[in-house]
Protein backbone atom coordinates (compact mmCIF):
# COMPACT_ATOMS: atom_id res chain seq x y z
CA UNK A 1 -234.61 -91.16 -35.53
CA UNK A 2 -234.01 -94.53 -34.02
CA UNK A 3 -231.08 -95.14 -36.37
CA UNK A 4 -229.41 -91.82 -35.63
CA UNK A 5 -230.28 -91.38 -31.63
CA UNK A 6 -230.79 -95.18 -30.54
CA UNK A 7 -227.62 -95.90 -29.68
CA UNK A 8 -228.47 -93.98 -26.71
CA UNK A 9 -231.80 -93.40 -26.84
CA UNK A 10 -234.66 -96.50 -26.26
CA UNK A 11 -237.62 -95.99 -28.36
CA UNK A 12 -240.93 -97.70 -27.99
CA UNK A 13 -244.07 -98.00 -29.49
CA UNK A 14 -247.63 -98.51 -26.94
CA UNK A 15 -250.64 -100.19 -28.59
CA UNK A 16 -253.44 -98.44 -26.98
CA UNK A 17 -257.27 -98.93 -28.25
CA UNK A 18 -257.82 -98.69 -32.02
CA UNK A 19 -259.14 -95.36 -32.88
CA UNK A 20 -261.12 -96.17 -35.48
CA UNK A 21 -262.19 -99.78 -35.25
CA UNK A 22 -264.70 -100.93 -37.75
CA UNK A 23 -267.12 -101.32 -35.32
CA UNK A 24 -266.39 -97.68 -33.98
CA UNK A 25 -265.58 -94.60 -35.36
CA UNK A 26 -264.70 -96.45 -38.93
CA UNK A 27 -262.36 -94.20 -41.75
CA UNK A 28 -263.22 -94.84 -45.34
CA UNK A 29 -259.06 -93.99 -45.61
CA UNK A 30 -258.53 -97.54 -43.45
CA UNK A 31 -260.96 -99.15 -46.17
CA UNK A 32 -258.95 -98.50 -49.21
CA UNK A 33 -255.55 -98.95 -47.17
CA UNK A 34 -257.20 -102.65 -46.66
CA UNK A 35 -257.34 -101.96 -42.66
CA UNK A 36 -260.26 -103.65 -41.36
CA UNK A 37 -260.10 -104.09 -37.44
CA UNK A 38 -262.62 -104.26 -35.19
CA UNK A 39 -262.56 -103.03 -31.48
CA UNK A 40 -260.21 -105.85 -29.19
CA UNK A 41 -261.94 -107.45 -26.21
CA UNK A 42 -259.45 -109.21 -25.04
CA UNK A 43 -255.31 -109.07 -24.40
CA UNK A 44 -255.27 -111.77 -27.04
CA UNK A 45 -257.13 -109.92 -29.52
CA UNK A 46 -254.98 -106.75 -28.87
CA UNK A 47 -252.11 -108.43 -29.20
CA UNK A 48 -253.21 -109.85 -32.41
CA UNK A 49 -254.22 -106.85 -33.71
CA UNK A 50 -250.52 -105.70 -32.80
CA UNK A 51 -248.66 -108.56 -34.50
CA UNK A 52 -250.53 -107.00 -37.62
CA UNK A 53 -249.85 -103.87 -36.94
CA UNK A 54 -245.86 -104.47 -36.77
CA UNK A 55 -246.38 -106.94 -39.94
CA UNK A 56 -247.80 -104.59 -42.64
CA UNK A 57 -245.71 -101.95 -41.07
CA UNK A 58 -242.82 -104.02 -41.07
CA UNK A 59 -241.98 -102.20 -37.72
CA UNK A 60 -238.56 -102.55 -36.29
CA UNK A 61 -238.98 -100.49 -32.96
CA UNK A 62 -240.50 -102.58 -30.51
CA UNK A 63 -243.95 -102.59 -30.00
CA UNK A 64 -245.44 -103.07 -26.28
CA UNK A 65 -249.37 -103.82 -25.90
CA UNK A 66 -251.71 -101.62 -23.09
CA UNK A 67 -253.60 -104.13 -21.25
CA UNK A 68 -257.27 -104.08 -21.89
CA UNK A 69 -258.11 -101.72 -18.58
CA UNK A 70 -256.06 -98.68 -21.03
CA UNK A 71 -254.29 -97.91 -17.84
CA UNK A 72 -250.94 -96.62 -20.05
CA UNK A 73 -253.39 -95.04 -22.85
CA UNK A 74 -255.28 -93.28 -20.08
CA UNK A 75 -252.03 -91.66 -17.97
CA UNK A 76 -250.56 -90.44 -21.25
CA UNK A 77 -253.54 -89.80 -23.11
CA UNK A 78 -252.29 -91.01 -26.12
CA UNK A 79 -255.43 -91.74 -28.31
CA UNK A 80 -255.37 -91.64 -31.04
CA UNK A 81 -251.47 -91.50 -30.95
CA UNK A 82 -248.98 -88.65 -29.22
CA UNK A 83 -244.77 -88.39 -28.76
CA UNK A 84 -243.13 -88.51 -25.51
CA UNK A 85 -239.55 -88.13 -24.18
CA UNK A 86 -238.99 -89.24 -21.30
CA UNK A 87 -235.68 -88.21 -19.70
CA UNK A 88 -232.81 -90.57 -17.73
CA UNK A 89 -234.80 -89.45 -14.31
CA UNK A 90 -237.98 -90.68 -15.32
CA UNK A 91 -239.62 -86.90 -16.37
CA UNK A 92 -241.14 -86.13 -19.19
CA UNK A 93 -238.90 -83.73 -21.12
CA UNK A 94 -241.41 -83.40 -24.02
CA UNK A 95 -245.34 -84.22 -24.49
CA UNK A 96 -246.52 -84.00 -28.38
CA UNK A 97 -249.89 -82.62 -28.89
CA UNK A 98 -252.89 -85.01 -29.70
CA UNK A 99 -252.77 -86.87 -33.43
CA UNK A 100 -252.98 -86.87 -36.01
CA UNK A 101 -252.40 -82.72 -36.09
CA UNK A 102 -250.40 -82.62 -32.95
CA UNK A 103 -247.95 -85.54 -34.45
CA UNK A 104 -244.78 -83.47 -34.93
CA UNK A 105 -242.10 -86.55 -35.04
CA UNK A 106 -239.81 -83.23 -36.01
CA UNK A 107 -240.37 -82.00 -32.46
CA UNK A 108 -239.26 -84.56 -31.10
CA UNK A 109 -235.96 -85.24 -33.39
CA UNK A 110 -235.48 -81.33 -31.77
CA UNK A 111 -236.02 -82.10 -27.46
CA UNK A 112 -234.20 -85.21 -28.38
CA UNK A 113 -231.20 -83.48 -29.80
CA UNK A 114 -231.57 -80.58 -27.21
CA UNK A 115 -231.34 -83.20 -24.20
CA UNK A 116 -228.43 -85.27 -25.68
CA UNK A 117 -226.22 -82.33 -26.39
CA UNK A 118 -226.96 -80.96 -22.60
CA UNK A 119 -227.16 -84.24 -20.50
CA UNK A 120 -224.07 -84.31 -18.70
CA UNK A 121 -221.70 -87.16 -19.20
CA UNK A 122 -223.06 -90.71 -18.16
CA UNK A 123 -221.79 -92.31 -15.38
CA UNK A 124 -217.62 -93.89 -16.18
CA UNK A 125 -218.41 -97.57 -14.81
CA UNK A 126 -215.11 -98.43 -15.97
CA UNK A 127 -212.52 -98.51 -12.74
CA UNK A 128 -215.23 -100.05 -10.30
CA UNK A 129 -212.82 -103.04 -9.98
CA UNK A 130 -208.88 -103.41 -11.22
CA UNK A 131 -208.66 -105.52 -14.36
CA UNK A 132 -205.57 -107.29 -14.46
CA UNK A 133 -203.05 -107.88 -16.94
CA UNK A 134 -203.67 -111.24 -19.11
CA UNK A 135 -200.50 -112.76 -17.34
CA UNK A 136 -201.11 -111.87 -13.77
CA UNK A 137 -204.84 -112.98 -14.05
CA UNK A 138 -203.63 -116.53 -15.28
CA UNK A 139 -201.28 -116.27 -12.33
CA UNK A 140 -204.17 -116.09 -9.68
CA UNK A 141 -206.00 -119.02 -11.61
CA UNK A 142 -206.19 -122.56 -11.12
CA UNK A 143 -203.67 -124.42 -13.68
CA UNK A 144 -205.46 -124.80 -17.08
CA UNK A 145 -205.37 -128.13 -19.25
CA UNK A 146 -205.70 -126.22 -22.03
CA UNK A 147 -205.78 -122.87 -23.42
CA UNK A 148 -203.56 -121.80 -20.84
CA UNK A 149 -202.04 -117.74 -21.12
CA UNK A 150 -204.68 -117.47 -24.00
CA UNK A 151 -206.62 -113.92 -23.70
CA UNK A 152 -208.92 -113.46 -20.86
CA UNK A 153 -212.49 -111.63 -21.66
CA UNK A 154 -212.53 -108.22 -19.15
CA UNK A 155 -215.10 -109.68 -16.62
CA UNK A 156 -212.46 -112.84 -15.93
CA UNK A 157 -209.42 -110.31 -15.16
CA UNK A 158 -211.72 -108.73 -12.74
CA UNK A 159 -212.85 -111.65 -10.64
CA UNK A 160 -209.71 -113.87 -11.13
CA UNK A 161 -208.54 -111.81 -7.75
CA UNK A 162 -210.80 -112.89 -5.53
CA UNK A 163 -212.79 -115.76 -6.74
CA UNK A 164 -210.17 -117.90 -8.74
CA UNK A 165 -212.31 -121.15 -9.15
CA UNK A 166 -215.48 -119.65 -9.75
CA UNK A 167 -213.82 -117.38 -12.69
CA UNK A 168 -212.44 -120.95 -14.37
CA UNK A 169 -215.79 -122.50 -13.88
CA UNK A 170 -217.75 -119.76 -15.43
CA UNK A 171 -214.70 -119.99 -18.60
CA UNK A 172 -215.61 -123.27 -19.24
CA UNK A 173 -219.45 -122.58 -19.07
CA UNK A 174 -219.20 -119.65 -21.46
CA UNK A 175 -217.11 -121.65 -23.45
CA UNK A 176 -219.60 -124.48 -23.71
CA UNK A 177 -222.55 -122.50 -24.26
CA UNK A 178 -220.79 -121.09 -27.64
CA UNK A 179 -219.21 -124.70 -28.63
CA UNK A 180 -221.28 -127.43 -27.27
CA UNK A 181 -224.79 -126.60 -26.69
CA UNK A 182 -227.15 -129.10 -28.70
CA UNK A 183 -228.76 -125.91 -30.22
CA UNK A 184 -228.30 -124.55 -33.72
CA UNK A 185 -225.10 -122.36 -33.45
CA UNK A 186 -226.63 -119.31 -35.22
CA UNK A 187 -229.86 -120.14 -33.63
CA UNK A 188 -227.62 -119.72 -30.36
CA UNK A 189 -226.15 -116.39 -31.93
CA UNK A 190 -229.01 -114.79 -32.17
CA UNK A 191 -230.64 -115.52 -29.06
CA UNK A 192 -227.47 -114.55 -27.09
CA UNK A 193 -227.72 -111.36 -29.17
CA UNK A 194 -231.53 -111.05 -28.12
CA UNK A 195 -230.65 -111.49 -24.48
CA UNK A 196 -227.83 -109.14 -24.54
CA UNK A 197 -230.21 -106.32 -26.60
CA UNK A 198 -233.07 -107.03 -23.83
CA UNK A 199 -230.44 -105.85 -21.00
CA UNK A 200 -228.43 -103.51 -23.32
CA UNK A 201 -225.15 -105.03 -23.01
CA UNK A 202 -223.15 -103.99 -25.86
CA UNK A 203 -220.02 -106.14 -24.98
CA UNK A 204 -222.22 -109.33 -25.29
CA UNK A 205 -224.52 -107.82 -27.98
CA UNK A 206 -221.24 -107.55 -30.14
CA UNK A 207 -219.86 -111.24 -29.32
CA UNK A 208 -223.13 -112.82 -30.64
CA UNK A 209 -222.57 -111.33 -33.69
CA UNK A 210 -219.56 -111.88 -33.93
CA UNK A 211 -220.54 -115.41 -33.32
CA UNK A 212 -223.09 -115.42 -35.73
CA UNK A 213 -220.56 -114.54 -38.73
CA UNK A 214 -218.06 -117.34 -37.47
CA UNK A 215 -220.83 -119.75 -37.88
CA UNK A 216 -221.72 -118.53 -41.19
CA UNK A 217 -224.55 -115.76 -40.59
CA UNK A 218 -224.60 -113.10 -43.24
CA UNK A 219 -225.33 -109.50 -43.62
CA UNK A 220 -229.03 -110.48 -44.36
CA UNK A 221 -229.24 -112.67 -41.03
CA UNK A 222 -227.87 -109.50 -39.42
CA UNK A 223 -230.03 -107.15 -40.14
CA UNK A 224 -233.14 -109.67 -39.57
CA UNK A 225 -232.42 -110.17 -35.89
CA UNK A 226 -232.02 -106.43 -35.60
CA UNK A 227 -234.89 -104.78 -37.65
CA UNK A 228 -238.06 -106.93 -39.47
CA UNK A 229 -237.88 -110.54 -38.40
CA UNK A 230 -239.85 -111.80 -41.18
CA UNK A 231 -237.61 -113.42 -43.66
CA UNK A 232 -236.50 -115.78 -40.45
CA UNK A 233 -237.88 -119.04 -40.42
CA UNK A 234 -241.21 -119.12 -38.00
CA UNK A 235 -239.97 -121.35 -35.94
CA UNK A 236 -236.56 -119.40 -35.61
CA UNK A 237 -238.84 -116.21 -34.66
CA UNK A 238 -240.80 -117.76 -32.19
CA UNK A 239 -237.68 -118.68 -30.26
CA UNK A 240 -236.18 -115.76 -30.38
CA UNK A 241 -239.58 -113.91 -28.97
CA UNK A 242 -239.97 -116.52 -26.02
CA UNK A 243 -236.25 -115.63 -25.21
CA UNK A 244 -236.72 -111.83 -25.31
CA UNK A 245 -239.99 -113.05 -23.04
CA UNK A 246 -237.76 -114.94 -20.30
CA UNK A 247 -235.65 -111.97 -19.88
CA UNK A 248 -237.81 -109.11 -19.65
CA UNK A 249 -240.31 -111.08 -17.03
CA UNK A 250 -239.79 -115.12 -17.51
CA UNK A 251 -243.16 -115.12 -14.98
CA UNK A 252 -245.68 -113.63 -17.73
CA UNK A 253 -245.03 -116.47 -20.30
CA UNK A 254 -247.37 -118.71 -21.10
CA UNK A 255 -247.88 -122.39 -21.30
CA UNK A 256 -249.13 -121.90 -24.84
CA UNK A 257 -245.64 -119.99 -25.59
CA UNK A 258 -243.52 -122.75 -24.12
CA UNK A 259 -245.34 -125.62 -25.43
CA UNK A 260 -245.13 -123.80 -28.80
CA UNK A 261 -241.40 -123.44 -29.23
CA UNK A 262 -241.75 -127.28 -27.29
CA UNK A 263 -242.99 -128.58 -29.81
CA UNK A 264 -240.12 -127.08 -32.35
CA UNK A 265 -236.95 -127.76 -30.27
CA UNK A 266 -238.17 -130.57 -27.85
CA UNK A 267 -237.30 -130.84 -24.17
CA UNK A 268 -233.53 -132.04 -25.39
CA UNK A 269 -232.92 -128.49 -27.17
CA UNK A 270 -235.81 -126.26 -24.96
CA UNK A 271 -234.02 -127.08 -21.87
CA UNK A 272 -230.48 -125.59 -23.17
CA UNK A 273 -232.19 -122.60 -24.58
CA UNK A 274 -234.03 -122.15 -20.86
CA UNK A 275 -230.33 -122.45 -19.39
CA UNK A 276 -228.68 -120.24 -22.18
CA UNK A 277 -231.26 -117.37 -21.03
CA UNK A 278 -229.69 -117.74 -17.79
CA UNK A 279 -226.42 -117.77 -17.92
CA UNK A 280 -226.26 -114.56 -20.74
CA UNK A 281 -228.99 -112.70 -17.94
CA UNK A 282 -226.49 -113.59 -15.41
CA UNK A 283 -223.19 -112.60 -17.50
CA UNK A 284 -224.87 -108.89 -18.99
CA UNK A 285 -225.56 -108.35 -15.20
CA UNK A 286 -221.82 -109.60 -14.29
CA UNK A 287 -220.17 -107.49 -16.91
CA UNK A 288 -222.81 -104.59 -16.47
CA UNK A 289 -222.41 -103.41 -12.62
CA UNK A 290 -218.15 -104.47 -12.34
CA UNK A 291 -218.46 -101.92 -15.65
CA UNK A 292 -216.18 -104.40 -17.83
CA UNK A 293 -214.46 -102.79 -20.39
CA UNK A 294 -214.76 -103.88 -23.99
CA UNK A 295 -211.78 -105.89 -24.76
CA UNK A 296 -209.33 -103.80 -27.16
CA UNK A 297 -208.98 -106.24 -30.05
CA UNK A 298 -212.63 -106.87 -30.27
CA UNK A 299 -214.72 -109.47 -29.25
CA UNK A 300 -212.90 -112.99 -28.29
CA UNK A 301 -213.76 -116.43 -29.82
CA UNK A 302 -214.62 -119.03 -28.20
CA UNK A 303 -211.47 -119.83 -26.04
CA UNK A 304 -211.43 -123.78 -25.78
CA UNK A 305 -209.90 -123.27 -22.24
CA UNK A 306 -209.97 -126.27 -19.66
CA UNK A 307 -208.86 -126.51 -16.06
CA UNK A 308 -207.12 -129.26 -14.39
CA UNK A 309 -209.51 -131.86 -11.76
CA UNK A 310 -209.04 -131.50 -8.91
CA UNK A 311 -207.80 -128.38 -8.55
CA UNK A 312 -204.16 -127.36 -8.66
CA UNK A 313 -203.88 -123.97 -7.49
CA UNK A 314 -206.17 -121.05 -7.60
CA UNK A 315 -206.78 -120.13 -3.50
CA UNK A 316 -209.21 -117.55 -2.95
CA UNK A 317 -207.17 -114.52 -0.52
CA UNK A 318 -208.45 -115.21 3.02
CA UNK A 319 -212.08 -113.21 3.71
CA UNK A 320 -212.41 -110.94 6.62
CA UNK A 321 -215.95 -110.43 8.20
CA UNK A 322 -217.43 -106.87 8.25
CA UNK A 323 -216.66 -105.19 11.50
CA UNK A 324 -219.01 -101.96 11.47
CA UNK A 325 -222.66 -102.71 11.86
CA UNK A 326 -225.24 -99.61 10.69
CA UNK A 327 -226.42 -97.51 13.75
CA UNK A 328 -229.66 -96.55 14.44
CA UNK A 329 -233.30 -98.46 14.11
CA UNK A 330 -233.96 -100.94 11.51
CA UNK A 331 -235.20 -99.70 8.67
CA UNK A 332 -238.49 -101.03 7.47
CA UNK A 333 -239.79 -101.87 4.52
CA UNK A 334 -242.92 -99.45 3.58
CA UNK A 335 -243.50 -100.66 -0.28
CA UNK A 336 -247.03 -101.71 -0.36
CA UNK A 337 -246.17 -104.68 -2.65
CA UNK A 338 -243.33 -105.83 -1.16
CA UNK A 339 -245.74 -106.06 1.83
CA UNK A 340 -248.31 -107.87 -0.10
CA UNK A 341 -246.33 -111.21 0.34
CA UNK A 342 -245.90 -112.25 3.79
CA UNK A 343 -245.16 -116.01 4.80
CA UNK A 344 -248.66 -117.09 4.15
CA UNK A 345 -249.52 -115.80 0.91
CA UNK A 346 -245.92 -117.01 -0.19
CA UNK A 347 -247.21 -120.60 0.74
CA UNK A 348 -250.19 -120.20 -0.86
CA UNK A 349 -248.10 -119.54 -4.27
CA UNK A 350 -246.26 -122.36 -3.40
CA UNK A 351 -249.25 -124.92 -3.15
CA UNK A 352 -250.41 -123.65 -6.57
CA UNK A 353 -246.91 -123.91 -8.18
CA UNK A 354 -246.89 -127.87 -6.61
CA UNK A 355 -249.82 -128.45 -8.62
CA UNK A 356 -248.82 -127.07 -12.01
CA UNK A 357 -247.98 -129.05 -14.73
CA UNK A 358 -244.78 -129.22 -16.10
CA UNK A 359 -244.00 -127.60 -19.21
CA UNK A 360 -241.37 -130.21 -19.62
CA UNK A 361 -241.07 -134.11 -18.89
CA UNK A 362 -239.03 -134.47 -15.78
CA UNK A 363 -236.61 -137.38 -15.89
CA UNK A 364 -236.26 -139.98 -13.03
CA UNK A 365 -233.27 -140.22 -10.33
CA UNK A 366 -232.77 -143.70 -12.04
CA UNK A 367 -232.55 -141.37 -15.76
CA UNK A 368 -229.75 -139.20 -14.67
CA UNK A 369 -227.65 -141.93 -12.74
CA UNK A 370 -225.38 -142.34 -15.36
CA UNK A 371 -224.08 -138.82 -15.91
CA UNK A 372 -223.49 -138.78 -12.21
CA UNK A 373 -220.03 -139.47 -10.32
CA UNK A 374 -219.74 -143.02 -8.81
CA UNK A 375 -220.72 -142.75 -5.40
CA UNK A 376 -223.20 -139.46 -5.89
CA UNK A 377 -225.86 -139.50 -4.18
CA UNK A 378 -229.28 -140.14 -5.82
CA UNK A 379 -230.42 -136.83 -7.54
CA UNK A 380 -234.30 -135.50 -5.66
CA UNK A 381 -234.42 -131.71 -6.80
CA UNK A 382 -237.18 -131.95 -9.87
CA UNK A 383 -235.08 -128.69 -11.08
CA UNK A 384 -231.69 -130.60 -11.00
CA UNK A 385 -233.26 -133.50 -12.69
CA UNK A 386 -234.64 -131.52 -15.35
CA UNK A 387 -231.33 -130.05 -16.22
CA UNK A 388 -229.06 -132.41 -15.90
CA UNK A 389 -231.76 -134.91 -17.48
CA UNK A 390 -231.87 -132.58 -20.72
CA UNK A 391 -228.90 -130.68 -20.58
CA UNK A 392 -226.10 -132.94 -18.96
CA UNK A 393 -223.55 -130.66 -20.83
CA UNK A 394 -224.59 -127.61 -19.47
CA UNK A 395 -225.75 -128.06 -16.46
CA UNK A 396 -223.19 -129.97 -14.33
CA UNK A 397 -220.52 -127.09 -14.92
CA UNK A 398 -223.50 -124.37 -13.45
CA UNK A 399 -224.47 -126.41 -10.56
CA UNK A 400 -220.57 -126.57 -9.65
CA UNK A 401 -220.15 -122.83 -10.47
CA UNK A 402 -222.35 -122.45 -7.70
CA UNK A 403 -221.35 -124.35 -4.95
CA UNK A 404 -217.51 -123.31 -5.70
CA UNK A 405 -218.75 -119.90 -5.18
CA UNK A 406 -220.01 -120.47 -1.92
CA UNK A 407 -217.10 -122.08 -1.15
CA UNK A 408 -214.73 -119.08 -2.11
CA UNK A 409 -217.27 -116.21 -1.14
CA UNK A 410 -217.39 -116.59 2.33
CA UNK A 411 -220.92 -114.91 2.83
CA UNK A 412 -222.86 -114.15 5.88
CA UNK A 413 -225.50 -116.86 5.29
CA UNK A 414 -227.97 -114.66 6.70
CA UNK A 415 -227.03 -112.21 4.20
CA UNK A 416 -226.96 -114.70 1.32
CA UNK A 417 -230.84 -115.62 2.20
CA UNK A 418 -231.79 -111.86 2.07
CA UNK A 419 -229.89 -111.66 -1.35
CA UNK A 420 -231.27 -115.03 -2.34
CA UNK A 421 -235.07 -113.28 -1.56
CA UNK A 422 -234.72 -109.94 -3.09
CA UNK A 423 -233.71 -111.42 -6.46
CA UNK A 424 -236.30 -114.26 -6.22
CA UNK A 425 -239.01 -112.04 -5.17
CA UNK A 426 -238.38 -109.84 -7.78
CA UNK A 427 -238.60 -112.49 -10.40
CA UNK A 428 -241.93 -113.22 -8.86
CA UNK A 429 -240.12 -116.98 -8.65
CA UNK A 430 -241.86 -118.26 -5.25
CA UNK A 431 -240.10 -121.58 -5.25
C-alpha cells in the first residue's frame, strides 16, 4: 500500500505496549519465531524494543514510539494492533476492528482508494507569486561574477522582485552547501534528502538525489535512504536519524544523540551538518508556502554563481507601510499552552539553558579573529562563535543573508519581534 498510495498518502506505524511480553501474556508462536521481549519500563526500553522491531522486520514505514503513560495506545485503542485513516481534516475516515481478527489491511487499501478517488483536488499553490523569466530575474539582480544568465531555481525568480540581495545571498549559500561543505558529499545528499522527506518537499527531495548520483551514489544507496537503512554504514545511519530528529522537533534530542554522531563527525563536520538542517528547513518552507514550481528540465546542479562586492546593482522597489489597521478589540490569545509561558517562566528556561553544557566546544573571540574583516569588531554571541568558529564557510554568507534582509524588507520591527516569537516559541527555543 505505501508504494502504490504514499505518494499522497503518509503512513505510520505506533509502538504501543507489547501484547504479549514474556513476562505477560507470553505466545509459544513468539518462542519459535525467536521473539523474546519482556514488558518496557522505560521510553528507552520501548524504544529499544522498537529498533528491533523495525530490524527483524526490516520495516521501511516509519515507526513512532507511545510514551510510557500509553496516552496514543489508549485514545485509539490499538492493543494489540488496529488500522486507521485519518483524513486531510484530521477525522477518522476508517477505524479497523481489534487484531489480530479485526486486521483487515484489505479494508483499508478499500477507504483509502474510496477517499483518494473522491477528495476534491488539493489546493494549486502554484501562482501565489509571479515567477519571472530567467532573463528578467537576472535583470532585477545584483551583477554576478560568475555564472551570470545561468538558470535560476523557481524560488529565486520569485523573490528576485522584491528582495534582490537577499535572493543572491541565499544563491551562493545553496550553492556552498552542495560544493563546499566539509561534509561527505553523499553524506550531504542524503541528509538534504532526509530533511526534504521530513517536510515533504518534493522539489528538494528530488535535487538530493539528484545530487547523490552526481557524486557517485547508486541505485543501491538509493533505495537505502528510502526503505531499510541497514546496509549503510552505522555511523552514516546515525546521522541521518539525528537529522530527521532536528527537523521534526530539534528540542527532544538528546545529549547522548549529539555527542554520539560528535564523536563520528567532530565539532569541524557536526557544526555544518547542524547548519545544513537549517538552511534545507528554511528553503522546503521557502519553496513550500510561495508554491515554487518544479523547474521544467529537472532538478539544477549546483550553479557555481558569484556576485560582485560591494554591490553593483540589485535595489530593492521602495516599501510602503500598511495603511489599514484591523477594527475592533484585540484579539487574545486563549491557548492554554501558549499561556503557560509568560515572562517569568521564560526566564526561568533561560537560567537553566545558561547553565547547560555545551554539546560543542565554543571557540574564543581571539579563535575567530582571523576569518573576520579588518576592522570587525570582536565577535561576543557564543552562537556566532560557534559557527563561524566551525563552519567559517558556511556561516558568514547566513549571518549576511540575514542582515541584508532586514535591510531590503523594511519590517515593522514590532512586527518582526512577534514573528521572531511565534517561530521561536514554537521551536520551544527560549534563547
Amino acid at each position: 500500500m505505501q508504494k502504490q498510495y504514499g505518494d499522497r498518502v503518509q503512513f505510520i506505524n505506533v509502538y504501543v505496549r507489547e501484547a504479549h511480553p514474556t513476562d505477560g501474556w507470553r505466545m509459544s508462536s513468539n518462542d519459535k519465531d525467536g521473539v523474546a521481549i519482556a514488558q518496557p519500563t522505560s521510553d528507552a526500553e520501548r524504544s529499544e524494543a522498537a529498533s528491533q522491531c523495525c530490524g527483524a522486520l526490516k520495516m521501511t514505514v516509519p515507526l513512532v514510539v507511545d510514551k510510557m503513560d500509553d496516552r496514543v495506545g489508549h485514545l485509539y485503542s490499538g492493543m494489540p494492533d488496529r488500522l486507521y485513516l485519518i483524513d486531510r481534516s484530521g477525522k477518522v475516515a476508517y477505524k479497523g476492528g481489534r487484531g489480530p481478527f479485526g486486521f483487515k489491511p484489505q479494508e483499508l487499501e478499500q477507504q483509502i482508494a474510496m477517499m483518494l478517488a473522491e477528495e476534491k483536488p488539493a489546493i494549486d499553490v502554484r501562482g501565489r507569486f509571479p515567477v519571472l523569466p530567467n532573463e528578467a530575474a537576472w535583470a532585477k539582480l545584483p551583477e554576478a561574477e560568475s555564472g551570470n544568465g545561468s538558470p535560476l531555481p523557481g524560488w529565486a525568480r520569485i523573490t528576485a522582485a522584491t528582495l534582490p540581495r537577499t535572493t543572491a545571498i541565499i544563491l551562493e549559500l545553496e550553492d556552498l552547501h552542495r560544493t563546499k561543505s566539509p561534509l561527505d558529499p553523499k553524506l550531504r545528499a542524503m541528509a538534504r534528502w532526509v530533511i526534504a522527506d521530513a517536510n515533504r518537499c518534493k522539489i528538494t527531495m528530488d535535487e538530493a538525489i539528484a545530487d547523490l548520483k552526481r557524486v557517485g551514489g547508486t541505485d543501491q544507496d538509493i533505495a537505502a535512504l528510502k526503505g531499510d537503512r541497514s546496509p549503510l554504514p552505522e555511523e552514516s545511519r546515525r546521522v541521518l536519524d539525528l537529522v530527521r530528529a532536528l527537523t521534526r522537533a530539534a528540542y527532544k534530542v538528546s545529549d547522548d544523540q549529539m555527542a554520539a554522531v560528535r564523536k563520528d563527525l567532530g565539532d569541524k563536520k557536526l557544526v555544518p551538518l547542524v547548519q545544513l538542517v537549517a538552511f534545507g528547513n528554511f528553503q522546503d518552507r521557502l519553496l513550500l508556502s510561495l508554491g515554487v514550481p518544479a523547474d521544467a528540465g529537472g532538478p539544477l546542479p549546483p550553479s557555481g554563481i558569484r556576485f560582485k562586492r560591494p554591490w553593483v546593482g540589485g535595489e530593492a522597489p521602495p516599501r510602503s507601510a500598511p495603511t489599514s489597521a484591523a477594527d475592533g478589540p484585540a484579539e487574545k490569545v486563549t491557548d492554554p499552552d501558549w499561556r503557560s509561558i509568560d515572562f517569568d517562566a521564560l526566564q526561568k528556561f533561560m537560567e537553566s539553558q545558561r547553565g547547560r553544557e555545551p554539546r560543542v566546544a565554543i571557540p574564543t573571540s581571539e579563535d575567530v579573529k582571523k576569518f573576520l574583516p579588518e576592522g570587525a569588531k570582536p565577535v561576543r554571541i557564543k552562537w556566532s562563535l560557534v559557527c563561524l568558529g566551525h563552519s567559517p564557510i558556511l556561516a558568514p554568507p547566513w549571518t549576511l543573508g540575514l542582515r541584508t534582509f532586514a535591510e531590503e524588507s523594511k519590517q515593522d520591527r514590532l512586527f518582526e519581534e512577534f514573528l521572531f516569537w511565534v517561530v521561536t516559541r514554537e521551536l520551544q527555543c527560549f534563547y
